[in-house]
Protein backbone atom coordinates (compact mmCIF):
# COMPACT_ATOMS: atom_id res chain seq x y z
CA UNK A 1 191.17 68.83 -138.19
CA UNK A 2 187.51 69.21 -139.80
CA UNK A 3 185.23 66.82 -138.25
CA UNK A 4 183.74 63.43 -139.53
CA UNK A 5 181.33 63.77 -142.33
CA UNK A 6 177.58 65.03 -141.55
CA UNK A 7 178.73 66.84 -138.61
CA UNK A 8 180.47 70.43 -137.90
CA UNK A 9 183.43 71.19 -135.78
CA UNK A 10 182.50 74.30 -134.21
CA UNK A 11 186.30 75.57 -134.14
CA UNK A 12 187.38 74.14 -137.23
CA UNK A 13 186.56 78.06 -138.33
CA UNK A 14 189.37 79.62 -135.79
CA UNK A 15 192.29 77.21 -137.52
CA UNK A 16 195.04 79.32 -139.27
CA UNK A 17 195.99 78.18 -142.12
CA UNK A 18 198.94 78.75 -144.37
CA UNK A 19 197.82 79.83 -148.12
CA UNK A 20 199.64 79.46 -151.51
CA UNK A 21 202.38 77.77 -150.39
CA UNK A 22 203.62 79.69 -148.07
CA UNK A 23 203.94 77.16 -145.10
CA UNK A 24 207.87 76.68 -145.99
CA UNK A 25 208.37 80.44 -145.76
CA UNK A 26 210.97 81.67 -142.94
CA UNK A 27 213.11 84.61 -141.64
CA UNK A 28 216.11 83.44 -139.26
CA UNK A 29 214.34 80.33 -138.78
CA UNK A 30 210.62 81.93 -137.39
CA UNK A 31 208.02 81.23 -139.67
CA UNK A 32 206.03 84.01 -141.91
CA UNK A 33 203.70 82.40 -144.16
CA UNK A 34 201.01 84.50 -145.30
CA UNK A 35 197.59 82.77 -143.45
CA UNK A 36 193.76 83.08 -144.26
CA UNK A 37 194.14 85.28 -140.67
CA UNK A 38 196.67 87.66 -143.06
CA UNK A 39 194.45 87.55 -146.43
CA UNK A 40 191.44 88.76 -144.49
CA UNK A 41 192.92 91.28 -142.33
CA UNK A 42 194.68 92.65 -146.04
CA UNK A 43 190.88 92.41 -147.64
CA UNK A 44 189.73 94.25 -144.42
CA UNK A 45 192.51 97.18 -144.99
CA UNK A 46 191.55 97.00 -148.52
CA UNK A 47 187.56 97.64 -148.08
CA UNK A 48 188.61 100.07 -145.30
CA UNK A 49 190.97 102.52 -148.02
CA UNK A 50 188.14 101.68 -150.50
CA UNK A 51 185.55 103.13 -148.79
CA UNK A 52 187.58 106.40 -147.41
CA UNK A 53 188.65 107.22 -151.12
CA UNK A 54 185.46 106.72 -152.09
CA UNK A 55 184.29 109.34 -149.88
CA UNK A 56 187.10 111.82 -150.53
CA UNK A 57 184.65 112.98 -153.59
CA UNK A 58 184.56 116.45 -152.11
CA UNK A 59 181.04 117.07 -154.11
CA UNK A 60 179.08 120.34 -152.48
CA UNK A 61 175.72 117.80 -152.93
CA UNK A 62 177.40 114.95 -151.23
CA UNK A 63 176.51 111.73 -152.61
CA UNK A 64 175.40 108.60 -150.29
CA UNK A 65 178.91 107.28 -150.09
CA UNK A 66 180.29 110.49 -149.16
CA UNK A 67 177.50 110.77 -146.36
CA UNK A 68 178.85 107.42 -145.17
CA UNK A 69 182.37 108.54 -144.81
CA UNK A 70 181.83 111.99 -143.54
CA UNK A 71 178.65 110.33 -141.30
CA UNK A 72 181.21 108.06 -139.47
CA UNK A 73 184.39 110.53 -139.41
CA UNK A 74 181.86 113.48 -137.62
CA UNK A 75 180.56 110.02 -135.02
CA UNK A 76 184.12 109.46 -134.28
CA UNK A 77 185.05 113.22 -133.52
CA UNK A 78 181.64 113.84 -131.49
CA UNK A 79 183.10 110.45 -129.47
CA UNK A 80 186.32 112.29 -128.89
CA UNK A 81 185.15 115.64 -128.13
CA UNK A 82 182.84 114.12 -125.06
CA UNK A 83 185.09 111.85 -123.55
CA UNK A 84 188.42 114.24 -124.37
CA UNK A 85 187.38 117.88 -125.69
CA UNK A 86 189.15 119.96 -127.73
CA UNK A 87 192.52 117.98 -127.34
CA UNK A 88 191.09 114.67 -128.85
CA UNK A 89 190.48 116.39 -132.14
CA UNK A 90 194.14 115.00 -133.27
CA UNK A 91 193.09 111.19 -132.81
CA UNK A 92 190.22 111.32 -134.84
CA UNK A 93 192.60 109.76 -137.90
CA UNK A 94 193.64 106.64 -135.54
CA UNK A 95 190.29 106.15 -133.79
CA UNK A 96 188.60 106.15 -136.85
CA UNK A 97 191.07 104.06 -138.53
CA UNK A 98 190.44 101.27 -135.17
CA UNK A 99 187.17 101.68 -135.16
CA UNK A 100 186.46 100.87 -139.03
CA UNK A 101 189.03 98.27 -139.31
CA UNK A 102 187.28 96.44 -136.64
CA UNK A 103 183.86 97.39 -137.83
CA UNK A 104 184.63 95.57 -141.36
CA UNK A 105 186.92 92.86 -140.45
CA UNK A 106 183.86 91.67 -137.86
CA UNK A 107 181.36 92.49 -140.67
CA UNK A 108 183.25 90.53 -143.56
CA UNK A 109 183.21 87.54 -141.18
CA UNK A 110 179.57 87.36 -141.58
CA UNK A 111 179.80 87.02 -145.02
CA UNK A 112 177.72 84.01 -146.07
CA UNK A 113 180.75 82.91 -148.34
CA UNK A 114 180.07 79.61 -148.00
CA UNK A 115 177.21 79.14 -150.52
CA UNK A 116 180.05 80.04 -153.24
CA UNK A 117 182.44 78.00 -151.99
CA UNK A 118 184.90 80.69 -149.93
CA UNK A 119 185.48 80.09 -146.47
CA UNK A 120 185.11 83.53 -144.51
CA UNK A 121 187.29 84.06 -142.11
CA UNK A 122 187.14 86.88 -138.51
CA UNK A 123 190.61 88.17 -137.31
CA UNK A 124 189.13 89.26 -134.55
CA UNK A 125 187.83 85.98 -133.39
CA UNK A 126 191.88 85.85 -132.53
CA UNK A 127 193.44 86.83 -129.08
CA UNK A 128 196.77 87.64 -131.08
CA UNK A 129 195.02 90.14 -133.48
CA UNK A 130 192.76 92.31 -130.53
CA UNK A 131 195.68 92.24 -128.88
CA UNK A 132 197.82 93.31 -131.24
CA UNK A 133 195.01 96.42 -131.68
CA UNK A 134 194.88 96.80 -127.67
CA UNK A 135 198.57 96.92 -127.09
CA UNK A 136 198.92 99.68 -129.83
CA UNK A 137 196.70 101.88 -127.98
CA UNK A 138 197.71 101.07 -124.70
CA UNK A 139 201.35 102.11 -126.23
CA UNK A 140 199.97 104.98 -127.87
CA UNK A 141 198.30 105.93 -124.06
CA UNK A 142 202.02 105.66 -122.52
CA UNK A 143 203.72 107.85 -125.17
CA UNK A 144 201.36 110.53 -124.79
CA UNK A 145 201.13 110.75 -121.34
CA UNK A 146 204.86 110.89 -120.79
CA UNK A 147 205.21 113.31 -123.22
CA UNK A 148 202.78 115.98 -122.04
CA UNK A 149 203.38 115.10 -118.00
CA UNK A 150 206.77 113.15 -117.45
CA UNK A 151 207.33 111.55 -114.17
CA UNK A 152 203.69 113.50 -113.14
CA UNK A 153 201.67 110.80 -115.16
CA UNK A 154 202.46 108.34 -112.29
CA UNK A 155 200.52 110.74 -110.34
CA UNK A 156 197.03 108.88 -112.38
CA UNK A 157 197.90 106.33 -110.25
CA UNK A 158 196.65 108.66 -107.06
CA UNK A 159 193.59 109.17 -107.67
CA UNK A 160 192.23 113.47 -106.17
CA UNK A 161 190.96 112.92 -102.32
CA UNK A 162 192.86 109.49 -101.40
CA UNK A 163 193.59 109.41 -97.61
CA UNK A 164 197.55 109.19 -96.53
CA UNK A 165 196.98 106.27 -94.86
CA UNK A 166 196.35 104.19 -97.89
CA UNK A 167 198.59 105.59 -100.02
CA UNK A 168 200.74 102.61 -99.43
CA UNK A 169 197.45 100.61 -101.62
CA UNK A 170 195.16 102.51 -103.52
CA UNK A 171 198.59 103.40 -106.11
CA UNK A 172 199.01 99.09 -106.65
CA UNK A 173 195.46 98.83 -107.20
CA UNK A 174 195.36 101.82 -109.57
CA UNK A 175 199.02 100.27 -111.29
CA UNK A 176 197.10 97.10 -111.30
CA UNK A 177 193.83 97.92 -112.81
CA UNK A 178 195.90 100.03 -115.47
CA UNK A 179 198.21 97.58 -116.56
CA UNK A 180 194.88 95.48 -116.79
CA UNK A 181 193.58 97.26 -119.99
CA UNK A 182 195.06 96.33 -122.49
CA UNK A 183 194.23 92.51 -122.12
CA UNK A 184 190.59 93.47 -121.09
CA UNK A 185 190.26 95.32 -124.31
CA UNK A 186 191.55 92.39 -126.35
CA UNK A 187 189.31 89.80 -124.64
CA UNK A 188 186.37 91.37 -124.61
CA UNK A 189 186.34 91.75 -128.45
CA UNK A 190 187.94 88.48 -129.07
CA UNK A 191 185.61 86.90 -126.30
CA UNK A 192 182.59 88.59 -128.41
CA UNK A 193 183.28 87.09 -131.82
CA UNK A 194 184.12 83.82 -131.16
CA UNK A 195 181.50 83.31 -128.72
CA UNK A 196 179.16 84.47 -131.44
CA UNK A 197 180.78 82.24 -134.75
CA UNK A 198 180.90 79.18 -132.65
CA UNK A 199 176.90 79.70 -131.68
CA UNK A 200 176.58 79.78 -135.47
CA UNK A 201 178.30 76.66 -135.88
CA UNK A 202 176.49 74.65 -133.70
CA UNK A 203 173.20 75.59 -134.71
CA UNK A 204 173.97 74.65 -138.23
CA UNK A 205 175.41 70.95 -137.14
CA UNK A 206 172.02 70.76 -135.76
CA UNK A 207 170.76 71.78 -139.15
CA UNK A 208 172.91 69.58 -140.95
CA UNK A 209 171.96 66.29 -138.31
CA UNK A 210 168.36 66.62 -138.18
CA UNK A 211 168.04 66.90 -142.21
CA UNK A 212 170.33 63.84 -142.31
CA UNK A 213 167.91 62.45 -139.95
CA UNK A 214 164.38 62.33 -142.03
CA UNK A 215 161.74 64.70 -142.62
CA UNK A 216 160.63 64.39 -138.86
CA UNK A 217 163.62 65.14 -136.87
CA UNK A 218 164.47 68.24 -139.75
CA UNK A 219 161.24 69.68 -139.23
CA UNK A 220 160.85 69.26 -135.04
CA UNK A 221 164.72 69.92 -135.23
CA UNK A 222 166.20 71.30 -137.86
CA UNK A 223 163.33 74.51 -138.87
CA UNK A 224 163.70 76.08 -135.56
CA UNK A 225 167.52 75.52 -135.44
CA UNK A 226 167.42 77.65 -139.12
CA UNK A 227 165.44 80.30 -137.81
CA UNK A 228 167.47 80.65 -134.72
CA UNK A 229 170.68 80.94 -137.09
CA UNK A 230 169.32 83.49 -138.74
CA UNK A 231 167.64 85.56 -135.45
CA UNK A 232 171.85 85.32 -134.41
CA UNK A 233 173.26 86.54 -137.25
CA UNK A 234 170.99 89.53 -137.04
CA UNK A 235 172.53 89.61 -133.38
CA UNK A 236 175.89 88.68 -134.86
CA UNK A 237 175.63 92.36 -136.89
CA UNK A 238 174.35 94.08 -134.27
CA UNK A 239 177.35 93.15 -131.73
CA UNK A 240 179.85 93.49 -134.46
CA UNK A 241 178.79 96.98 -134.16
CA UNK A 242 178.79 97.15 -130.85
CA UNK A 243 182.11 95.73 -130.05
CA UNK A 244 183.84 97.76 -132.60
CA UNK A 245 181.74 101.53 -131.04
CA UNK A 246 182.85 99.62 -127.43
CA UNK A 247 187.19 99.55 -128.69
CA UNK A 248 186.97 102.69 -129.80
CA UNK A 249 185.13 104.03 -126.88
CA UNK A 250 187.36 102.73 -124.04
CA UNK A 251 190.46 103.76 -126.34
CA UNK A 252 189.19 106.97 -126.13
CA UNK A 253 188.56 107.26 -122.34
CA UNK A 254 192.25 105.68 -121.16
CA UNK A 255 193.42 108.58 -124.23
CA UNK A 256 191.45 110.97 -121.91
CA UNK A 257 193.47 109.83 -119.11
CA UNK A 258 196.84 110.03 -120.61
CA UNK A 259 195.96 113.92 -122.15
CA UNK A 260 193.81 115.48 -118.54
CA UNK A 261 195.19 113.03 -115.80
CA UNK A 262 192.04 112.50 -114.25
């Protein structure tokens, strides 16, 4: 519920909120209505396939949108080749995919929207949604290293060198720690965003009160407050980058684990 008038409920931003009418829909009786979480992640995918075909141009002077496409694709693969080698060539589509999707859906968040009237909204200010990302790669992490290793994958759980007589720990601390990573991955993104949107929000309520307050309080108040929301949005880009480079860097090292055991 949005907060009285002249002040800002800092997690009014996070609700989800049924769109067009949608808030009736159902399949054997579980809700599905399409949300403001579901319209941005479907903008998100749509900038994301946007800018790829974009860059699919082919030209042999490559244009700057091309250099965009092919300048991210080549980070990505470098990424894979460090922390994988050779093998991690096939995940370049997926990690690339990850990365970018997170990269824009954090970015389109930032949106200043507001001055025309549209509400912008981050997915991955949501625990369900970098979940929903971590639990894919953690799944994609089990399937490959049972297929290349069987029953010897469980042997990542013994790390080279262990002495026998902890054998009976170091494997629950190693099952532990693994089973760990996909939730880790989720929070620390989701942990990122919202810290970051909320910050926002609160420095603007400041805004907001100190201009409803008189000349004084919005200039000993208010100024500062404005120039500290704009110092953290430049932050605000800066870590959506960093979060997104951070996914698809730890996605990449627990891949490493599942293809070289190590």
């Amino acid at each position: 519920m949005a907060a009285e008038q002249g002040k800002v409920d800092p997690m009014h931003q996070f609700t989800i909120e049924p769109l067009f009418g949608t808030d009736h829909w159902s399949i054997a009786g579980y809700s599905i209505p399409f949300t403001n979480s579901a319209l941005w992640m479907a903008l998100t995918t749509a900038v994301l396939l946007l800018f790829v075909v974009g860059g699919m141009k082919r030209e042999l002077v490559p244009g700057r949108w091309q250099m965009a496409v092919e300048g991210f694709t080549g980070f990505i693969d470098n990424l894979l080749a460090a922390n994988i080698g050779p093998a991690g060539k096939k995940y370049v589509p997926y990690i690339f995919s990850l990365f970018m999707f997170i990269l824009f859906a954090n970015l389109l968040g930032l949106l200043p929207l507001m001055l025309v009237g549209v509400h912008p909204f981050t997915p991955t200010s949501h625990f369900t949604v970098t979940g929903v990302l971590a639990i894919m790669s953690f799944a994609i992490v089990l399937i490959v290293g049972f297929a290349r290793h069987g029953l010897h994958f469980f042997s990542l759980f013994v790390p080279h060198g262990t002495p026998w007589w902890l054998l009976w720990l170091i494997p629950i601390i190693e099952l532990i720690s693994f089973l760990v990573r996909p939730f880790s991955l989720a929070l620390r993104l989701f942990v990122a965003m919202m810290a970051g949107h909320v910050l926002l929000e609160v420095l603007s309520s400041f805004v907001i009160d100190s201009a409803n307050s008189g000349a004084l309080w919005g200039t000993v108040v208010g100024l500062p407050s404005f120039l500290l929301m704009i110092a953290i949005c430049a932050l605000e880009l800066l870590v959506a980058g960093i979060q997104a480079y951070v996914f698809a860097l730890l996605t990449s090292l627990y891949l490493n684990d599942a293809e070289n055991l190590h």
